[in-house]
Protein backbone atom coordinates (compact mmCIF):
# COMPACT_ATOMS: atom_id res chain seq x y z
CA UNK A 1 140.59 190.67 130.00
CA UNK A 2 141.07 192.59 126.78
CA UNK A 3 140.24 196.63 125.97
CA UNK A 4 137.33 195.48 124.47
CA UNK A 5 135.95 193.13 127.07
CA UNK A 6 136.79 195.93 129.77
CA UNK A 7 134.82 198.27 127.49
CA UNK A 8 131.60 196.00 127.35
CA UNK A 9 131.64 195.70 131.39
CA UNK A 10 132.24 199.45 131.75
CA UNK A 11 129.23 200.06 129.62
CA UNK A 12 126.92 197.54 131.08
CA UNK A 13 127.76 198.81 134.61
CA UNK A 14 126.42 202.12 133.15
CA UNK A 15 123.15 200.64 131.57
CA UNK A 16 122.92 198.67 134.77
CA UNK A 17 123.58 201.83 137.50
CA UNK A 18 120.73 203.87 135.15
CA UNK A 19 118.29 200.75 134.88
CA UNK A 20 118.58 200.21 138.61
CA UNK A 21 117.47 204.03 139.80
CA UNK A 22 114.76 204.35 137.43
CA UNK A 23 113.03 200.90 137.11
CA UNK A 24 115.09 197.65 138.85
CA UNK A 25 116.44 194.91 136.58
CA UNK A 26 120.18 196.43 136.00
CA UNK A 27 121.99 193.00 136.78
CA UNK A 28 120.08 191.50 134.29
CA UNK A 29 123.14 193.74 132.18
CA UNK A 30 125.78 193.17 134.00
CA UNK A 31 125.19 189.57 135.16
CA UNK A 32 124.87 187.75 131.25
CA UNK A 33 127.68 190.48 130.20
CA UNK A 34 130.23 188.50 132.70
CA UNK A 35 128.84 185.13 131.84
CA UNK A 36 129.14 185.75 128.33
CA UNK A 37 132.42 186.55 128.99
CA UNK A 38 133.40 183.62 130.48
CA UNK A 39 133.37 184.29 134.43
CA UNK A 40 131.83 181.65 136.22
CA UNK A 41 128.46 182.00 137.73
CA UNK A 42 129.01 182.78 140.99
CA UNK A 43 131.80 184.85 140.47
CA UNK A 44 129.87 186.77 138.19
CA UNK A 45 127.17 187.36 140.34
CA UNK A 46 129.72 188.04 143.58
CA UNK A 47 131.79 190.31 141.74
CA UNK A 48 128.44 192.05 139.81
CA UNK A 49 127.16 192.57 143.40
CA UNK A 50 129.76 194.21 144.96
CA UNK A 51 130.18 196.89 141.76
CA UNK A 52 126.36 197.45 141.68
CA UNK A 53 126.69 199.03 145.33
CA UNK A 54 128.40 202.48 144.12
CA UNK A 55 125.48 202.87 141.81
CA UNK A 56 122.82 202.10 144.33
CA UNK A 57 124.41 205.09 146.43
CA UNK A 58 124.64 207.31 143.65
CA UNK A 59 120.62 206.74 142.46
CA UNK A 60 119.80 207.06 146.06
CA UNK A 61 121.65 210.36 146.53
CA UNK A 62 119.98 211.55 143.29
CA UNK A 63 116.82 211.02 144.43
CA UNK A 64 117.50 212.75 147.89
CA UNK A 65 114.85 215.65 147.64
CA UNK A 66 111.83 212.90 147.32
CA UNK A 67 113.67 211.18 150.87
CA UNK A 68 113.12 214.45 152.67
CA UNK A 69 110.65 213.12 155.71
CA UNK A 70 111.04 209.26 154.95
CA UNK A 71 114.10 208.89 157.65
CA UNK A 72 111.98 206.91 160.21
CA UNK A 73 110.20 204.43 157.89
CA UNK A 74 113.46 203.75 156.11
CA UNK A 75 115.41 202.76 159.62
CA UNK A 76 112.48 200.10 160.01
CA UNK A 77 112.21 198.62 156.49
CA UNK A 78 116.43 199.01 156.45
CA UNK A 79 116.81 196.71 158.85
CA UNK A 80 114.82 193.88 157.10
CA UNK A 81 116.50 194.82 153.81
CA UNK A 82 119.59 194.16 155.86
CA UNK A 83 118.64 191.09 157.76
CA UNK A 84 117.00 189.73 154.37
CA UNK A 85 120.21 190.47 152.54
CA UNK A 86 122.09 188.89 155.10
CA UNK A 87 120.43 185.26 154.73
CA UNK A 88 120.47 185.55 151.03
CA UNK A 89 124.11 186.05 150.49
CA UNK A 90 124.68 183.62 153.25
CA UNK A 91 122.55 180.63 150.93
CA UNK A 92 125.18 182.10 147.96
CA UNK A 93 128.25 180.99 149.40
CA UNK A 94 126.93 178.18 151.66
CA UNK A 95 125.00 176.31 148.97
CA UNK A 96 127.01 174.68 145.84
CA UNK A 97 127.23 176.05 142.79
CA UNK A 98 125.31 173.65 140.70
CA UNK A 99 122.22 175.06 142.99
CA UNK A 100 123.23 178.16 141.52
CA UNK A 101 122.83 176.98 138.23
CA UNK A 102 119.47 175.45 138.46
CA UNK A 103 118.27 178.46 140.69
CA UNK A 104 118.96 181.29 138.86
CA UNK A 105 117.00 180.57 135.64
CA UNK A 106 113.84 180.60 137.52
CA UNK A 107 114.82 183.66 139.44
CA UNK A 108 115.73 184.76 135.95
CA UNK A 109 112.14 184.00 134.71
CA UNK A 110 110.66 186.01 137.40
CA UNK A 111 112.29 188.60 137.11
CA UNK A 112 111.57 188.83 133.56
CA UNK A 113 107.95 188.25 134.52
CA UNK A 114 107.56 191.23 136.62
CA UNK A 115 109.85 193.82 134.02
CA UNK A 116 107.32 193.42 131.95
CA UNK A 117 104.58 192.90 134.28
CA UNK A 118 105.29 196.49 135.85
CA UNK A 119 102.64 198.92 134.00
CA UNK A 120 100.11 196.60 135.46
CA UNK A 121 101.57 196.38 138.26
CA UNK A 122 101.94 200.45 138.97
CA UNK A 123 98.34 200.58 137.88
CA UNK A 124 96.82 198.23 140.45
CA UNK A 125 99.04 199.72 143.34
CA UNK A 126 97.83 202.95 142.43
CA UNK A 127 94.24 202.21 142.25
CA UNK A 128 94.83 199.37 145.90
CA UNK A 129 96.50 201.91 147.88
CA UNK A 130 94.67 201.57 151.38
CA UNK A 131 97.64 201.69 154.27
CA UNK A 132 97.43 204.50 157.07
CA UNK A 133 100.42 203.60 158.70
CA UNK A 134 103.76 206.01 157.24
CA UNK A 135 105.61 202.45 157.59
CA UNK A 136 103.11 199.80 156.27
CA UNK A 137 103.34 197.60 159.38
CA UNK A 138 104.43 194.33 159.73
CA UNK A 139 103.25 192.69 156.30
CA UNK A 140 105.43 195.27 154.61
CA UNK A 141 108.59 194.92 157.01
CA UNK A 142 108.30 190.70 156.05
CA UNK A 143 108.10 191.66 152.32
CA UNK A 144 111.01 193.46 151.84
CA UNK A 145 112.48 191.18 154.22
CA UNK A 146 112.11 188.65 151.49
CA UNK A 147 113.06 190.90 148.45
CA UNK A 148 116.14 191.36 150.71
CA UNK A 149 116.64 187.35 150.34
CA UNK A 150 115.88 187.51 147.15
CA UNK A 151 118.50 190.37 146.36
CA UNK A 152 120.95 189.37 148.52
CA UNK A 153 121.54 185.45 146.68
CA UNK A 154 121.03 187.13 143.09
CA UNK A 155 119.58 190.35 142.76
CA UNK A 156 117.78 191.21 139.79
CA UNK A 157 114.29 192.76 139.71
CA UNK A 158 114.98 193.25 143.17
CA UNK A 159 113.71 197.00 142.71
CA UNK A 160 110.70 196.17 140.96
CA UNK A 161 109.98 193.45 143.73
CA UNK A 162 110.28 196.55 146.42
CA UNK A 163 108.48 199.20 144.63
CA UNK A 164 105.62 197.20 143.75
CA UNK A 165 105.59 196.08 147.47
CA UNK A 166 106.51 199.74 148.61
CA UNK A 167 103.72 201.27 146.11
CA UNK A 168 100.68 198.81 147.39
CA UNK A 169 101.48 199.32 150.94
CA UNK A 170 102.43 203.13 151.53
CA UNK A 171 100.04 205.86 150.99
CA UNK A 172 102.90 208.27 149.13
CA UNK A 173 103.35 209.69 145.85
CA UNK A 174 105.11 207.31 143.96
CA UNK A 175 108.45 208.98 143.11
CA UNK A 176 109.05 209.22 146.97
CA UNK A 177 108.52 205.54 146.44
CA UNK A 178 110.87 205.00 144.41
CA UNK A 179 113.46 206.72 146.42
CA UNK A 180 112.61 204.72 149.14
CA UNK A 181 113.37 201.88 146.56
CA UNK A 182 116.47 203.21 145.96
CA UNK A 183 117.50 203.21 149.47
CA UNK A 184 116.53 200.05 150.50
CA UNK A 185 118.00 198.45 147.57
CA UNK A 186 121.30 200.14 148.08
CA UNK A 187 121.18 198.63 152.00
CA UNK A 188 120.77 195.24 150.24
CA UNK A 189 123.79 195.80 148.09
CA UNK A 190 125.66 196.94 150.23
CA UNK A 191 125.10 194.03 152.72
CA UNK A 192 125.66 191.10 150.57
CA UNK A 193 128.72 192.93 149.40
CA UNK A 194 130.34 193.61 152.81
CA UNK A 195 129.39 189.91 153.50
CA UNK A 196 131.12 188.66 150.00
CA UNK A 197 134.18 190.87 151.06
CA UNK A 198 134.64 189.55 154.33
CA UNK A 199 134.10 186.15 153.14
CA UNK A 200 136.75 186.96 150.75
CA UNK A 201 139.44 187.83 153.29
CA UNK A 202 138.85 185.16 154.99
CA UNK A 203 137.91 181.75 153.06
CA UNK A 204 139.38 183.35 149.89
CA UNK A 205 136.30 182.93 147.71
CA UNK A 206 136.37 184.21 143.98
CA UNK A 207 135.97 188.11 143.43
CA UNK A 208 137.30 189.72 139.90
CA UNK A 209 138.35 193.17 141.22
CA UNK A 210 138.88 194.28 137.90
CA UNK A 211 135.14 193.61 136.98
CA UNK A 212 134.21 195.22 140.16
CA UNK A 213 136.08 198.28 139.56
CA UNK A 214 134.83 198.64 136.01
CA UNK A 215 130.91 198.03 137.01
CA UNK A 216 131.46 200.26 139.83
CA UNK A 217 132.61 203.52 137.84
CA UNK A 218 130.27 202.38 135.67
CA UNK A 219 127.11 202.28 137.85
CA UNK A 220 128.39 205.07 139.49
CA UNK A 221 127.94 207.39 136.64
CA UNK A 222 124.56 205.30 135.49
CA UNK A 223 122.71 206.02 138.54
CA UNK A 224 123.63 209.86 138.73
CA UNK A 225 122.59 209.74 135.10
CA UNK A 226 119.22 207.63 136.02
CA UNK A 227 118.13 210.02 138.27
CA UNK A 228 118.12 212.89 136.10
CA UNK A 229 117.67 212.21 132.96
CA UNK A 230 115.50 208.58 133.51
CA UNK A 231 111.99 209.78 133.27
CA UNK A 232 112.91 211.68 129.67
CA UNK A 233 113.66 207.80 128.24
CA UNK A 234 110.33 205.74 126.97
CA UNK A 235 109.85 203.11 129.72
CA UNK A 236 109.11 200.41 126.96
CA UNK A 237 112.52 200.94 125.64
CA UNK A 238 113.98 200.04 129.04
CA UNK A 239 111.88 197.11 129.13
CA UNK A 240 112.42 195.85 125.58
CA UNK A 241 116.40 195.77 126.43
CA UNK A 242 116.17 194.42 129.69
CA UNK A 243 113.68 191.54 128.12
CA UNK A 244 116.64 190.83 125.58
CA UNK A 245 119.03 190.84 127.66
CA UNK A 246 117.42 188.80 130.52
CA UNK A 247 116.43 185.99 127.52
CA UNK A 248 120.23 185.53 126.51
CA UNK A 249 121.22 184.77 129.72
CA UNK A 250 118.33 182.28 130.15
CA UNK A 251 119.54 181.03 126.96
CA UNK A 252 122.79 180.76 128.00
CA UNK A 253 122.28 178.63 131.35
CA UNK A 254 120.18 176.39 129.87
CA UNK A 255 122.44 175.63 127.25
């Protein structure tokens, strides 16, 4: 890896770690940054995982006012986040890569879908809100159980899957939904990454450290930045990258 391939990384880590705290999407940077760089798939996603999780902390902890009575609804949705993320990493490694390849388009494709699918989205949750319960019940606790499958074997949108399901469910203003986002997107993170890790030590499985380290100080700063600065940057902007971005790397797998 050259200065200059270390430098495009290190700056999609940072688009990526601000992306992720304000709207979801972020590895739709990072992810097509490392393929276009030549790292295998799977490596690519492994090793964009485990960097994303210093970011996830750092949006979370930036958000930390709008958690401030939240602690017992986020133990119960954590642990699906967790169990979800669990089972999705798990498919990862135990599947073979060509299901990666013909996988990840379509998860590509929906992700893509629901980036720009989000105003709508927001709008409807707002105007559907109905829940009573401070947790959402069991419907919600299965739904992020499944964005934490869904984050856990790739990853992207994975925060606009959760605040959309957050934002119908919970009666709450919507920035303390997003910190709950935040949160719960960090546990998934942080999951598949510990699972990647100690698959790592033990099977020896593929991780570039180097692209870890470099999307990890990168994120790192992103989120921090996200959560202060985020709502001052037009959310169309956001979307048109993340669009652009998310097409090349469609373009790229299917090519």
């Amino acid at each position: 890896m050259d200065v200059l391939e270390a430098a495009a990384i290190l700056g999609a880590g940072v688009a990526a770690g601000g992306i992720n705290t304000i709207v979801g999407s972020g590895s739709l940077i990072t992810f097509p940054t490392l393929v276009a760089l030549g790292f295998p798939p799977v490596v690519a996603n492994v090793s964009n995982n485990i960097g994303l999780v210093p970011g996830s902390a750092s949006g979370a902890y930036g958000y930390r006012r709008e958690l401030a009575g939240q602690r017992g609804r986020l133990v119960k949705l954590g642990s699906a986040s967790l169990a979800g993320a669990l089972i999705g990493a798990t498919l990862l490694l135990a599947l073979p890569a060509e299901a990666f390849q013909v996988i990840v388009p379509v998860l590509i494709v929906i992700a893509l879908v629901l980036v720009v699918a989000q105003p709508r989205l927001q709008k409807w949750m707002l105007a559907h809100r109905t829940a009573d319960r401070p947790d959402g019940g069991l419907g919600l606790w299965l739904g992020v159980l499944g964005a934490g499958m869904y984050g856990g074997y790739f990853g992207a949108a994975q925060g606009i899957i959760l605040i959309a399901l957050l934002g119908i469910t919970l009666s709450d203003d919507l920035q303390r939904v997003n910190a709950a986002k935040n949160v719960l997107a960090a546990v998934v993170n942080g999951s598949a990454a510990l699972l990647f890790i100690g698959t790592w030590l033990l099977a020896g499985i593929s991780i570039s450290w180097l692209a870890v380290l470099l999307i990890a100080v990168g994120a790192t700063i992103g989120g921090l930045l996200g959560a202060r600065l985020g709502r001052r940057i037009p959310a169309p902007l956001l979307r048109g990258v993340i669009v652009v971005v998310g097409l090349a790397a469609l373009v790229q797998f299917l090519s």
